[in-house]
C-alpha atoms as a PDB file:
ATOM      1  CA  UNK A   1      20.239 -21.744  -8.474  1.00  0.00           C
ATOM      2  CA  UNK A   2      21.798 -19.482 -11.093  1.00  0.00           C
ATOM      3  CA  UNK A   3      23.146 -15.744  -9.828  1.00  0.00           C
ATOM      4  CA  UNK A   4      19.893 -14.225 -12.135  1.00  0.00           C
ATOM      5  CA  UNK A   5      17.228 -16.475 -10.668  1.00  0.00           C
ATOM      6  CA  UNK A   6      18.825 -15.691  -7.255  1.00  0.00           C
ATOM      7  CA  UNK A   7      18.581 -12.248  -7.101  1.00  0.00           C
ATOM      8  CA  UNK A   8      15.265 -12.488  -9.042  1.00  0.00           C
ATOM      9  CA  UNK A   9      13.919 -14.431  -5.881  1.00  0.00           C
ATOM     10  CA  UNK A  10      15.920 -12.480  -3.363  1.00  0.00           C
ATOM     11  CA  UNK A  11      14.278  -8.536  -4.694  1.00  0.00           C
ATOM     12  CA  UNK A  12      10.811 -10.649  -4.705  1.00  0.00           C
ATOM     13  CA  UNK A  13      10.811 -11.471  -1.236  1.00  0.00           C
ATOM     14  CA  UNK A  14      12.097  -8.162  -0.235  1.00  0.00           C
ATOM     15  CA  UNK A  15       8.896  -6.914  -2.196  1.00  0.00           C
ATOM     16  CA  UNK A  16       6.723  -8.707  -0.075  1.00  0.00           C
ATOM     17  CA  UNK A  17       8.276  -8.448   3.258  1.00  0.00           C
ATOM     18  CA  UNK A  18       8.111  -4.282   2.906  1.00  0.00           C
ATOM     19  CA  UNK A  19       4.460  -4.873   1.388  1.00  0.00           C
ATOM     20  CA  UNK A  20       3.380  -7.334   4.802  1.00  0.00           C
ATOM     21  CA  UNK A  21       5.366  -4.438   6.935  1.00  0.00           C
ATOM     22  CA  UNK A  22       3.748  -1.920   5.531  1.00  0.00           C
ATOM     23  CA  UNK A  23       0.262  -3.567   6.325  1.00  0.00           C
ATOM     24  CA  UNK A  24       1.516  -4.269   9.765  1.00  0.00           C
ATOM     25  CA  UNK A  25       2.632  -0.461  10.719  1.00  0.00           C
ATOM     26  CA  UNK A  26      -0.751   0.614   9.059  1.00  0.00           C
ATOM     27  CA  UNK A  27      -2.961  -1.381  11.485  1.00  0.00           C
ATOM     28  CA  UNK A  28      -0.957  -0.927  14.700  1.00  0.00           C
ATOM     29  CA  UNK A  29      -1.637   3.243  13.561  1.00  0.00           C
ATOM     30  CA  UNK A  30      -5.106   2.616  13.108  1.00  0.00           C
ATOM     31  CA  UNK A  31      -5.087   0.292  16.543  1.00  0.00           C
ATOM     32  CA  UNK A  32      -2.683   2.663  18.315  1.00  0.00           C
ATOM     33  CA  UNK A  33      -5.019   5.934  17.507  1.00  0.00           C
ATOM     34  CA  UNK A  34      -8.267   4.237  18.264  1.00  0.00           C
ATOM     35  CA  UNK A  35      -7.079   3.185  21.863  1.00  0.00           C
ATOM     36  CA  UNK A  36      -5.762   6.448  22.835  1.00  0.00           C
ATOM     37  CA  UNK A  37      -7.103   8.318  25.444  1.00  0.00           C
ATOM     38  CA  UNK A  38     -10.501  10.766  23.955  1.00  0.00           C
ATOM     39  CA  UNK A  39      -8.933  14.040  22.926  1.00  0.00           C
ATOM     40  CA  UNK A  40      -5.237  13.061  22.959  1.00  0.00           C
ATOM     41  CA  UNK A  41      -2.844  12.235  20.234  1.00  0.00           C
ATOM     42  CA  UNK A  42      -1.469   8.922  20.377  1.00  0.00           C
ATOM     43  CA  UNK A  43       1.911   8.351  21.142  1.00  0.00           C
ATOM     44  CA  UNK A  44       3.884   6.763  18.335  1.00  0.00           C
ATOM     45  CA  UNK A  45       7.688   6.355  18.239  1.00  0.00           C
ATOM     46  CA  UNK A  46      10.037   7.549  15.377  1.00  0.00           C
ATOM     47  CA  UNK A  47      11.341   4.170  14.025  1.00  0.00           C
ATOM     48  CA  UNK A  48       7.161   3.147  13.193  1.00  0.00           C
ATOM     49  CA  UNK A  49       6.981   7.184  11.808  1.00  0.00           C
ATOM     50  CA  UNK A  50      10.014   6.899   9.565  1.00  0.00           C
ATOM     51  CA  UNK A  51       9.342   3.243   8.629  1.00  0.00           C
ATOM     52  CA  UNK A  52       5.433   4.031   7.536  1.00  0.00           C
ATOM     53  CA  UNK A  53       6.642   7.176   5.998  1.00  0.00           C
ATOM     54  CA  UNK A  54       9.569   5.183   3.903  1.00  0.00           C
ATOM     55  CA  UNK A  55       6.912   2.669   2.447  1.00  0.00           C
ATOM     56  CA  UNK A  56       3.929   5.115   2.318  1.00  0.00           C
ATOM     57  CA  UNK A  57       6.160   6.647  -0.406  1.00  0.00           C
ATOM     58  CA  UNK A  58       7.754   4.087  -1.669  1.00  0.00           C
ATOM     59  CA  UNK A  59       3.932   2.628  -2.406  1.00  0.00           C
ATOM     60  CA  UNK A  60       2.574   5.790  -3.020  1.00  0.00           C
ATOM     61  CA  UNK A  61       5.035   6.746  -5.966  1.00  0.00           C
ATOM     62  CA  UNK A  62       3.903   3.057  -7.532  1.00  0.00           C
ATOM     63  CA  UNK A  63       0.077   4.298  -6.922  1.00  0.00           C
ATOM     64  CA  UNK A  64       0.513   7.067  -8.932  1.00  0.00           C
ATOM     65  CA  UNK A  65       2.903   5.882 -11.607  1.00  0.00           C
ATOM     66  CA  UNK A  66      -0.092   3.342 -12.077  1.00  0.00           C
ATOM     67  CA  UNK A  67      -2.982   6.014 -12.145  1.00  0.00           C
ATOM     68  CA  UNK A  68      -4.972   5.203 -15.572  1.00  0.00           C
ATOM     69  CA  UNK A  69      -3.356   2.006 -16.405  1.00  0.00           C
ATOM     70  CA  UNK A  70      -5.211  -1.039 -16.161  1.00  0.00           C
ATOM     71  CA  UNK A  71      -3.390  -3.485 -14.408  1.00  0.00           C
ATOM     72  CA  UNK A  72      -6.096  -6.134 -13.566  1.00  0.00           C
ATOM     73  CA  UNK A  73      -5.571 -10.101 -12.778  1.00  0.00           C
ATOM     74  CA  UNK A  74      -4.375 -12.273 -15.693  1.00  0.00           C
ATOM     75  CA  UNK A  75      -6.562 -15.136 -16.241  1.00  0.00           C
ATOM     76  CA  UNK A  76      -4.706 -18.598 -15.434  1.00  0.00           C
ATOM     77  CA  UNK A  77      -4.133 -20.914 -18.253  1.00  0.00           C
ATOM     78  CA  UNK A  78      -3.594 -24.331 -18.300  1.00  0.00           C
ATOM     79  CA  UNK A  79      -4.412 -27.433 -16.343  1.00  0.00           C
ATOM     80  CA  UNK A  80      -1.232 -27.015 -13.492  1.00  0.00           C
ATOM     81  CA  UNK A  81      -1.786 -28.106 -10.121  1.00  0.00           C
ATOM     82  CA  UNK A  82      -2.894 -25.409  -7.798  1.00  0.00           C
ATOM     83  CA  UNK A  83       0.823 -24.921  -6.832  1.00  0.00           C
ATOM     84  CA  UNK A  84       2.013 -24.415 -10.260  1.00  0.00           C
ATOM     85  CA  UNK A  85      -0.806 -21.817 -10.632  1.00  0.00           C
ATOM     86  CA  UNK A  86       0.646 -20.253  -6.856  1.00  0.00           C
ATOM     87  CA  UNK A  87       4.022 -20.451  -8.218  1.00  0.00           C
ATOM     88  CA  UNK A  88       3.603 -18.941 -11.997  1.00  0.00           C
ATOM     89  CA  UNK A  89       1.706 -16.080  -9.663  1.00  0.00           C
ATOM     90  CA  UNK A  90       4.745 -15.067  -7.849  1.00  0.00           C
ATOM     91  CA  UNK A  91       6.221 -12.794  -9.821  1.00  0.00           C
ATOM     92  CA  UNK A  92       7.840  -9.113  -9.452  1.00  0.00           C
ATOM     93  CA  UNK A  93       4.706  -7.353 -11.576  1.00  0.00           C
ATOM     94  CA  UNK A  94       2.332  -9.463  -9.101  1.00  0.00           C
ATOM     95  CA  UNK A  95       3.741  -8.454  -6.185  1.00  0.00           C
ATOM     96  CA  UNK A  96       4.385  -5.008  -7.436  1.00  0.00           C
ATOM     97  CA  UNK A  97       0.448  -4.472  -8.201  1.00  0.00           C
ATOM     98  CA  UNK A  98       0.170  -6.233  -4.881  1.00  0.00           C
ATOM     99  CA  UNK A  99       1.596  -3.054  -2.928  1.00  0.00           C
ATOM    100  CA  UNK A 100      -0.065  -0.951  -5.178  1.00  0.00           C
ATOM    101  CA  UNK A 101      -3.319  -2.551  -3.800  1.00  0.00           C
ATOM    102  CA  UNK A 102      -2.328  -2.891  -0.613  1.00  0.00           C
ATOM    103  CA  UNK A 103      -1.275   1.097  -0.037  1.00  0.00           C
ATOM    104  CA  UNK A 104      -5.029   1.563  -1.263  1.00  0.00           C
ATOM    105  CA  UNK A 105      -5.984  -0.487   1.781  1.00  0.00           C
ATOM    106  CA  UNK A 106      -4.170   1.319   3.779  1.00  0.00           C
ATOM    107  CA  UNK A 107      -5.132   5.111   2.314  1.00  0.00           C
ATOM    108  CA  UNK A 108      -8.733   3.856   2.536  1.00  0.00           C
ATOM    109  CA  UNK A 109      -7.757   2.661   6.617  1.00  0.00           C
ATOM    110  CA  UNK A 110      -5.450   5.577   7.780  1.00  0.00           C
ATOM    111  CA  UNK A 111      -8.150   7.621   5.733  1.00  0.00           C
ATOM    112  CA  UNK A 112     -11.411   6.630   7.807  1.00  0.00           C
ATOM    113  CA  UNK A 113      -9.135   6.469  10.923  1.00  0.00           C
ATOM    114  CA  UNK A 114      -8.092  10.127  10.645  1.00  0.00           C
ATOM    115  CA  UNK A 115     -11.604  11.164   9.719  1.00  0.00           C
ATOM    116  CA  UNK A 116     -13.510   8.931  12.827  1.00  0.00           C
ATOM    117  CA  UNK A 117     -10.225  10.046  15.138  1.00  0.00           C
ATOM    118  CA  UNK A 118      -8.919  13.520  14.067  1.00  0.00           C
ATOM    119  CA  UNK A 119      -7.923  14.749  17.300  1.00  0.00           C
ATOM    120  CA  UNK A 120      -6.307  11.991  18.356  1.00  0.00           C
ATOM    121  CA  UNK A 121      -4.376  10.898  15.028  1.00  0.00           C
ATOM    122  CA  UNK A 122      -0.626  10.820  15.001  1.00  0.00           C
ATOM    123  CA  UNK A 123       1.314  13.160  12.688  1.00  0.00           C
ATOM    124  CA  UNK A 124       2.168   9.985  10.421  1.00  0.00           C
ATOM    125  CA  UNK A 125      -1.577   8.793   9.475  1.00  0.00           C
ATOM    126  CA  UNK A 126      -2.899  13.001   8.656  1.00  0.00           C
ATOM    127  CA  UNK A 127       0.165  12.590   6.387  1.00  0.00           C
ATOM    128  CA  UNK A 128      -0.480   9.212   4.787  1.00  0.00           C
ATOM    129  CA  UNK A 129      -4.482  10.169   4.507  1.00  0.00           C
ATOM    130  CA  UNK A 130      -3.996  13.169   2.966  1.00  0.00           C
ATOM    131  CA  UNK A 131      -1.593  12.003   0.727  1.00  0.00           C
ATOM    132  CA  UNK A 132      -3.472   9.381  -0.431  1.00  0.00           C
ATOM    133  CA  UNK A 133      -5.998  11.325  -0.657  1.00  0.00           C
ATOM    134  CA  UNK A 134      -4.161  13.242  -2.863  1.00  0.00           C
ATOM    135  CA  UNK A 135      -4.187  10.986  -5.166  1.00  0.00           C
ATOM    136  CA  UNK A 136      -7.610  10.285  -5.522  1.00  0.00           C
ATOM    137  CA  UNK A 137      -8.602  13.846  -6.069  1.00  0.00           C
ATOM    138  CA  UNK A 138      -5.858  13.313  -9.032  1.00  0.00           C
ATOM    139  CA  UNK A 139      -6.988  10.259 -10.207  1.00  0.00           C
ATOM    140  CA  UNK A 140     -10.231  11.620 -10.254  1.00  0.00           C
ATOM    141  CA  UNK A 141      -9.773  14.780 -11.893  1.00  0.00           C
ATOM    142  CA  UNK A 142      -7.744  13.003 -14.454  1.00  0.00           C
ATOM    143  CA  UNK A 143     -10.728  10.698 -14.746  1.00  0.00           C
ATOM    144  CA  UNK A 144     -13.229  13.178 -15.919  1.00  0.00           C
ATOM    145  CA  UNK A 145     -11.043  14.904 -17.931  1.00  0.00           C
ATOM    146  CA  UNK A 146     -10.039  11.918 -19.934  1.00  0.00           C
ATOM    147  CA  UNK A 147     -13.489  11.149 -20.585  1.00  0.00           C
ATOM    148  CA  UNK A 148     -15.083  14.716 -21.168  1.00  0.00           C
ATOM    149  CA  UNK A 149     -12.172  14.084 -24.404  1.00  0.00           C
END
């Protein structure tokens, strides 16, 4: 494997592995705040804070650099086996629209957890929520505006 195709691979697994960590800090918040005692914050350590804060950016800043611009599924071509099809699938712009949708899933989770649980939501998931929701009041705004012309 040439240098190129090696770093190629390399920055696309390191695309998915902080998309999958991102998922995973987002559900153990939502877990951690739903088991917490009635009335009282849950406890969360700074490494998880710092770590979902990182990526909540990191995704976030994608989310809205993508506001407006369609970036739907490409249809497969072709009669390839259903690897080939995998494999021509796995590519940077996939897995960057990937954390795009994935950072939706987790607005959309930290969101409804900090709504159901506001009391006892950590500092990191009012953040994330109301960032993300942010960026739907954005989105939105820029929506109608766009099509009032």
């Amino acid at each position: 494997m040439d240098r190129t195709k090696l770093g190629a691979a390399i920055g696309l697994a390191l695309v998915i592995g902080a998309e999958f960590m991102y998922l995973a800090l987002v559900i153990y918040l939502v877990v951690a705040t739903f088991q917490s005692e009635h009335l009282k914050q849950a406890t969360i350590n700074g490494a998880v804070v710092g770590a979902t804060a990182a990526l909540a950016g990191i995704f976030g800043t994608a989310f809205a650099a993508l506001l407006g611009v369609d970036v739907g599924p490409k249809e497969l071509r072709g009669r390839d086996t259903l690897w080939l099809k995998v494999k021509s699938m796995l590519t940077l712009n996939n897995a960057l629209g990937a954390g795009v949708i994935l950072y939706m899933i987790a607005g959309v989770l930290l969101g409804g957890t900090y709504l159901i649980r506001e009391v006892e939501s950590p500092g990191v998931v009012k953040a994330v929520a109301v960032a993300f929701g942010g960026y739907v009041v954005a989105y939105v705004g820029k929506a109608y505006s766009d099509w009032a012309g």
